[in-house]
C-alpha atoms as a PDB file:
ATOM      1  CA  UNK A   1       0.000   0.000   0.000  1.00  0.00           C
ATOM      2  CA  UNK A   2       2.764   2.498   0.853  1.00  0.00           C
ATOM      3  CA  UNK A   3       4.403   1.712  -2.527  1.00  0.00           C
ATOM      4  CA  UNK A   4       1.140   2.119  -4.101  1.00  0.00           C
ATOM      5  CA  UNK A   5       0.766   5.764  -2.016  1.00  0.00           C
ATOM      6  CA  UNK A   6       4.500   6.825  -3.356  1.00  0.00           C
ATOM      7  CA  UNK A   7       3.607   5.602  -7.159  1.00  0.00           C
ATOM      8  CA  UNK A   8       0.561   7.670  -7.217  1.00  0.00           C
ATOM      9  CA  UNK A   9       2.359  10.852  -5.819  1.00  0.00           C
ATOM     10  CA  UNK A  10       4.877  10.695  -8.421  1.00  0.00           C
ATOM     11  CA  UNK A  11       2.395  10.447 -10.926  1.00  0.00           C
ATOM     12  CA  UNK A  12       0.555  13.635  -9.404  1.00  0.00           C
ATOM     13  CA  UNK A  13       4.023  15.050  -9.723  1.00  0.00           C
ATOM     14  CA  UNK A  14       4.119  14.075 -13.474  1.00  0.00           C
ATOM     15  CA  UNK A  15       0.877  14.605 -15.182  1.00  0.00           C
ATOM     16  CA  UNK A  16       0.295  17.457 -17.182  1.00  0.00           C
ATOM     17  CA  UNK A  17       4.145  17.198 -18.791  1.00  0.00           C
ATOM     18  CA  UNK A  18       3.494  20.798 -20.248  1.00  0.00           C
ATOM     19  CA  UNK A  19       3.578  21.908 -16.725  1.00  0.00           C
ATOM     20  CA  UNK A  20       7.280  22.516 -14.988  1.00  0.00           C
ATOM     21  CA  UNK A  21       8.946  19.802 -13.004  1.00  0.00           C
ATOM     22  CA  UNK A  22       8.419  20.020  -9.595  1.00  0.00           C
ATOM     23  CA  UNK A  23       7.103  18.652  -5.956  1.00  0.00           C
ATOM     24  CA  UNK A  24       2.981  18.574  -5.624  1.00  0.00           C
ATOM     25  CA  UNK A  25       1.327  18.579  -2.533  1.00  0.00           C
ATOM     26  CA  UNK A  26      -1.908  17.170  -2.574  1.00  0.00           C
ATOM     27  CA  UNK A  27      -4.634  17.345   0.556  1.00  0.00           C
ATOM     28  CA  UNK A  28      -8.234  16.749   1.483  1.00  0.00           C
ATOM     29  CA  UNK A  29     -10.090  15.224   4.074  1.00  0.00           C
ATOM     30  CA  UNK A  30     -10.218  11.255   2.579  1.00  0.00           C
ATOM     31  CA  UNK A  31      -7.426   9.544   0.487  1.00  0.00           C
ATOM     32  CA  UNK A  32      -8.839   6.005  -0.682  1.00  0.00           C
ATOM     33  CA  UNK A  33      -7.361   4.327  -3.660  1.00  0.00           C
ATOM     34  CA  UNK A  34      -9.564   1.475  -5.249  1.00  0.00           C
ATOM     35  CA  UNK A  35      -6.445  -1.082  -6.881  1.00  0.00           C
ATOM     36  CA  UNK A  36      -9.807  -3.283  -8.089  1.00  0.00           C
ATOM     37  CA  UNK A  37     -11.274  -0.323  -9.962  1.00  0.00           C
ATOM     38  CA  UNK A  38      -8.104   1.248 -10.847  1.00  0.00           C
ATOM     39  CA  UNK A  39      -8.671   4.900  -8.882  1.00  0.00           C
ATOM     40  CA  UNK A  40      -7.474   6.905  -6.363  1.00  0.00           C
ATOM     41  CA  UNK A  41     -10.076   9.043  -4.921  1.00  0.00           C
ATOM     42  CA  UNK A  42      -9.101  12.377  -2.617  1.00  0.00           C
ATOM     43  CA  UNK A  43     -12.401  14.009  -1.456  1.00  0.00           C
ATOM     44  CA  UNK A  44     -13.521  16.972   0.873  1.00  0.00           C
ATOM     45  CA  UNK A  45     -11.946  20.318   0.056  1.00  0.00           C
ATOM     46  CA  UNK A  46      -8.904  19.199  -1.727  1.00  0.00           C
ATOM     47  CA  UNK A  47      -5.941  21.446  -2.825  1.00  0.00           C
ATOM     48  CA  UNK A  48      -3.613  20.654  -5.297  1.00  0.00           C
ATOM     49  CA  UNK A  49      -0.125  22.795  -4.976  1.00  0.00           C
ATOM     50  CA  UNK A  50       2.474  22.566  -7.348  1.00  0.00           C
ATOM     51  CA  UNK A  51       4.848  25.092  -8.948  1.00  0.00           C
ATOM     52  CA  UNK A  52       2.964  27.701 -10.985  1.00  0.00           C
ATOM     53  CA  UNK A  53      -0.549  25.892 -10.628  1.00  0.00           C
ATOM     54  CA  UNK A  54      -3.027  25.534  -7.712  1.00  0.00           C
ATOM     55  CA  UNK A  55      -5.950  23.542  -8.020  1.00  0.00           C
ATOM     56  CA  UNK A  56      -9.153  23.046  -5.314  1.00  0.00           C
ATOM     57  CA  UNK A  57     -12.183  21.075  -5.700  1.00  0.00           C
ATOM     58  CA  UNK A  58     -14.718  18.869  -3.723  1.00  0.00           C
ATOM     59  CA  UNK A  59     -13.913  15.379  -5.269  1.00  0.00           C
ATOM     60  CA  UNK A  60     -10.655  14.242  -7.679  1.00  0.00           C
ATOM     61  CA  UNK A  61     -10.003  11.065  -8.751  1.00  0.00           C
ATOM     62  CA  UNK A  62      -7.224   9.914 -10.719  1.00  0.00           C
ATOM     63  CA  UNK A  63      -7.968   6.265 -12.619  1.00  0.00           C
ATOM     64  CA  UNK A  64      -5.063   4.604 -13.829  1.00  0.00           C
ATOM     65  CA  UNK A  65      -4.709   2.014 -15.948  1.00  0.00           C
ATOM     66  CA  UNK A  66      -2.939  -2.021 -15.982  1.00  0.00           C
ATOM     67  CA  UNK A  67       0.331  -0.300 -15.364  1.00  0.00           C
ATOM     68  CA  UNK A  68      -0.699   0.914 -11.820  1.00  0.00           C
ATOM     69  CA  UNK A  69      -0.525   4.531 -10.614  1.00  0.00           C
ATOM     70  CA  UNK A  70       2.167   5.816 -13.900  1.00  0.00           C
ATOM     71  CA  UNK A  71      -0.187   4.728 -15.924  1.00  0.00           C
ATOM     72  CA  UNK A  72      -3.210   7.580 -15.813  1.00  0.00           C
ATOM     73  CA  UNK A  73      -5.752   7.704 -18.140  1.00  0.00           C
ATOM     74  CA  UNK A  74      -7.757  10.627 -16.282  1.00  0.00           C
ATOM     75  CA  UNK A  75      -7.675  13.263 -13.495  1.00  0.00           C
ATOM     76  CA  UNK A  76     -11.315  14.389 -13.147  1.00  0.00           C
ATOM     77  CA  UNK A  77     -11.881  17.544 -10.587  1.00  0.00           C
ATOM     78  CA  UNK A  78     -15.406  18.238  -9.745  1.00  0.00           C
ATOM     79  CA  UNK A  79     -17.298  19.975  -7.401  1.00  0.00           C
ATOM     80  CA  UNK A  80     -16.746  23.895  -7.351  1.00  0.00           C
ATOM     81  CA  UNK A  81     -13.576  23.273  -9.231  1.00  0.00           C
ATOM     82  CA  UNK A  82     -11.020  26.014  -9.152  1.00  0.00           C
ATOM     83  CA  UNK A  83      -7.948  26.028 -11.134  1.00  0.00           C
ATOM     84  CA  UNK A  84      -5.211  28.885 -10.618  1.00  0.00           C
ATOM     85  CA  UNK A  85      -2.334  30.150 -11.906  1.00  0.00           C
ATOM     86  CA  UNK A  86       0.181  33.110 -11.781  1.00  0.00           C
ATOM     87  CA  UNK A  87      -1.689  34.684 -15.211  1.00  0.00           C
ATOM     88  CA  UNK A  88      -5.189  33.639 -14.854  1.00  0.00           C
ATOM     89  CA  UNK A  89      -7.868  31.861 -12.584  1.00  0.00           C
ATOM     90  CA  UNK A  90     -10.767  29.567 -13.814  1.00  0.00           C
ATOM     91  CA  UNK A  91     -13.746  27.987 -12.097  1.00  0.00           C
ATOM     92  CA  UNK A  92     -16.316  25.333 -13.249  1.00  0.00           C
ATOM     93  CA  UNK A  93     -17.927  22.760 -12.119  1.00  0.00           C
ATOM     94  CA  UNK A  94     -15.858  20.222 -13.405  1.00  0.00           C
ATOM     95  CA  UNK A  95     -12.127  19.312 -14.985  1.00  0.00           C
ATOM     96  CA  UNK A  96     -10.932  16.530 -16.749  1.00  0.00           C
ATOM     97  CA  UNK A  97      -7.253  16.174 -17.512  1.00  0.00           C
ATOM     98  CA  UNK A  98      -5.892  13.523 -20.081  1.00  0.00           C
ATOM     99  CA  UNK A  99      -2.463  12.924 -20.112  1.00  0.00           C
ATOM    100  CA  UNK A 100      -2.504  11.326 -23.381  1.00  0.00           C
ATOM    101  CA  UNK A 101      -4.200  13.783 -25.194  1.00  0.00           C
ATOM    102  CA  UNK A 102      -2.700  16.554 -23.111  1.00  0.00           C
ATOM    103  CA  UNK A 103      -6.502  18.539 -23.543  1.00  0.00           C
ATOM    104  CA  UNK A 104      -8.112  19.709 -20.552  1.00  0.00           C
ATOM    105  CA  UNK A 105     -11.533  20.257 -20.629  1.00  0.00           C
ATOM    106  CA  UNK A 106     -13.593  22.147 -18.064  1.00  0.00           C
ATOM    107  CA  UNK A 107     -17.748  22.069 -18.143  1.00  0.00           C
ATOM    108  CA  UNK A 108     -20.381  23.603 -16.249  1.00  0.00           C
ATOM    109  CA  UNK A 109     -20.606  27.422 -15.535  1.00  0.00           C
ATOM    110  CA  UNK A 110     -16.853  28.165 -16.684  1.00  0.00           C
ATOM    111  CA  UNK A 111     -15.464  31.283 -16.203  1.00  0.00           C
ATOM    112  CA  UNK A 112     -11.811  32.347 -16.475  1.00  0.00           C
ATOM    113  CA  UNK A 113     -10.256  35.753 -15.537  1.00  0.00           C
ATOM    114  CA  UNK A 114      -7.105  37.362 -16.109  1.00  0.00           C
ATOM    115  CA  UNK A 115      -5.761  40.864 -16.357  1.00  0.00           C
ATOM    116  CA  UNK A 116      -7.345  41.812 -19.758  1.00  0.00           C
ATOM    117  CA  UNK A 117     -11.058  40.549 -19.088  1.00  0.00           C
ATOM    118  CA  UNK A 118     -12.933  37.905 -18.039  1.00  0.00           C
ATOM    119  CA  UNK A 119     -14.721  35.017 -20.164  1.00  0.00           C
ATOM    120  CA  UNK A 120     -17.925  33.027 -19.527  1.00  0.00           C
ATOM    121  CA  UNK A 121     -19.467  29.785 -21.160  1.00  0.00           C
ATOM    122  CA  UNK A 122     -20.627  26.252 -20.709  1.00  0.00           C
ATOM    123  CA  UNK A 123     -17.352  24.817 -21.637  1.00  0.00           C
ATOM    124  CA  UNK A 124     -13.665  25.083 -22.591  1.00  0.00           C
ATOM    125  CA  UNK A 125     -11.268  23.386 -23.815  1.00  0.00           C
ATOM    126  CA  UNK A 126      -7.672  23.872 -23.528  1.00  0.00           C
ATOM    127  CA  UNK A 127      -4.852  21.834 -25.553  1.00  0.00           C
ATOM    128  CA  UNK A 128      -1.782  22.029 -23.295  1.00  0.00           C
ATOM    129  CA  UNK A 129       0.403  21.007 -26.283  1.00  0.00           C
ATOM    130  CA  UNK A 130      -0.102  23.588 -29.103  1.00  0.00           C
ATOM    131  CA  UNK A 131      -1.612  25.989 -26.091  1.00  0.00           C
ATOM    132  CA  UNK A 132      -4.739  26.566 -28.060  1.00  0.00           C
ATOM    133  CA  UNK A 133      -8.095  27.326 -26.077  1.00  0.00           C
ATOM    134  CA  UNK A 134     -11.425  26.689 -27.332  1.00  0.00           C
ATOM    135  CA  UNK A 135     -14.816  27.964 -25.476  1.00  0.00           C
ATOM    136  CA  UNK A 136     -18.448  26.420 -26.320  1.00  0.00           C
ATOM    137  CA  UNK A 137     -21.431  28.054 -25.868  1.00  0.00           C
ATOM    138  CA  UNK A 138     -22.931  24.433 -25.528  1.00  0.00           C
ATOM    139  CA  UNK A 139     -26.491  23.793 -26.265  1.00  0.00           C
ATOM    140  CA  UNK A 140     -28.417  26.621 -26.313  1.00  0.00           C
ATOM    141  CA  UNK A 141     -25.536  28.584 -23.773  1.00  0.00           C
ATOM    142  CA  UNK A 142     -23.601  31.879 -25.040  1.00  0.00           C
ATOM    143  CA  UNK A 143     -19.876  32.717 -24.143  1.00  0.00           C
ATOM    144  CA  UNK A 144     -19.527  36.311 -22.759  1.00  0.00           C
ATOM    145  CA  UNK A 145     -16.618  38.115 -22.644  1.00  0.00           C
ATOM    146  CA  UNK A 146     -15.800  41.343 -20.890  1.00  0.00           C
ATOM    147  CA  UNK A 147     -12.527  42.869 -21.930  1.00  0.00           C
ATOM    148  CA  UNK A 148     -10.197  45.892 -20.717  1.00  0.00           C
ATOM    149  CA  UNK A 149      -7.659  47.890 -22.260  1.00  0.00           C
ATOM    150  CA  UNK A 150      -4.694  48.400 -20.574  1.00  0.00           C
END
């Protein structure tokens, strides 16, 4: 189980690969990992810290696949989701990370701000490897945008 703990802490430490190298602290009020199901679940207000990137929500689990904890397929956030960096802060109600992909995709009442405006919609999409960044309106939402000069 310890070995298990250490494995999954270095993966936390080495998703996202577009992000810089360094030590992650994760907390929250449960830690259970499921090896049957393939998850580790860390639940009641949990904060991710790592260098450059903060991230709080409710509920995360990370599900990994036949090659145990280096092997993630997801990291899914949810639950007043808040993700924060030294440029710009976004909240949803969900986040979904895949390593494979490298796309993060955040849904339900998104909104990101930074120091030239703020933007609003159902959903966006951000693809950490060519750093492009999509927002949907969804069905039947609108993205909003508020904007300042500087």
């Amino acid at each position: 189980m310890i070995r298990l703990l250490l494995a999954l802490f270095v993966t936390l430490c080495s998703v996202g690969s577009a992000l810089a190298q360094s030590e992650t602290k994760v907390t929250g009020d449960t830690f259970v990992i499921d090896e049957a199901k393939g998850a580790a679940t860390f639940t009641g207000n949990v904060e991710i810290i790592r260098k450059g990137l903060q991230v709080w929500a409710q509920k995360v689990v990370i599900e990994y696949g036949a090659g145990g904890p280096e092997d993630v397929q997801t990291f899914v956030a949810t639950g007043k989701v808040r993700l924060k960096t030294k440029d710009q802060d976004a909240t949803g109600d969900r986040a979904v990370f895949d390593p494979k992909t490298n796309m993060l995709r955040m849904t339900g009442n998104v909104v990101v701000v930074n120091a030239t405006g703020t933007l609003a919609g159902p959903e966006l999409t951000v693809n950490l490897t060519d750093n492009s960044t999509v927002f949907n309106s969804g069905k039947g939402g609108r993205v909003t945008g508020v904007f300042s000069t500087q």
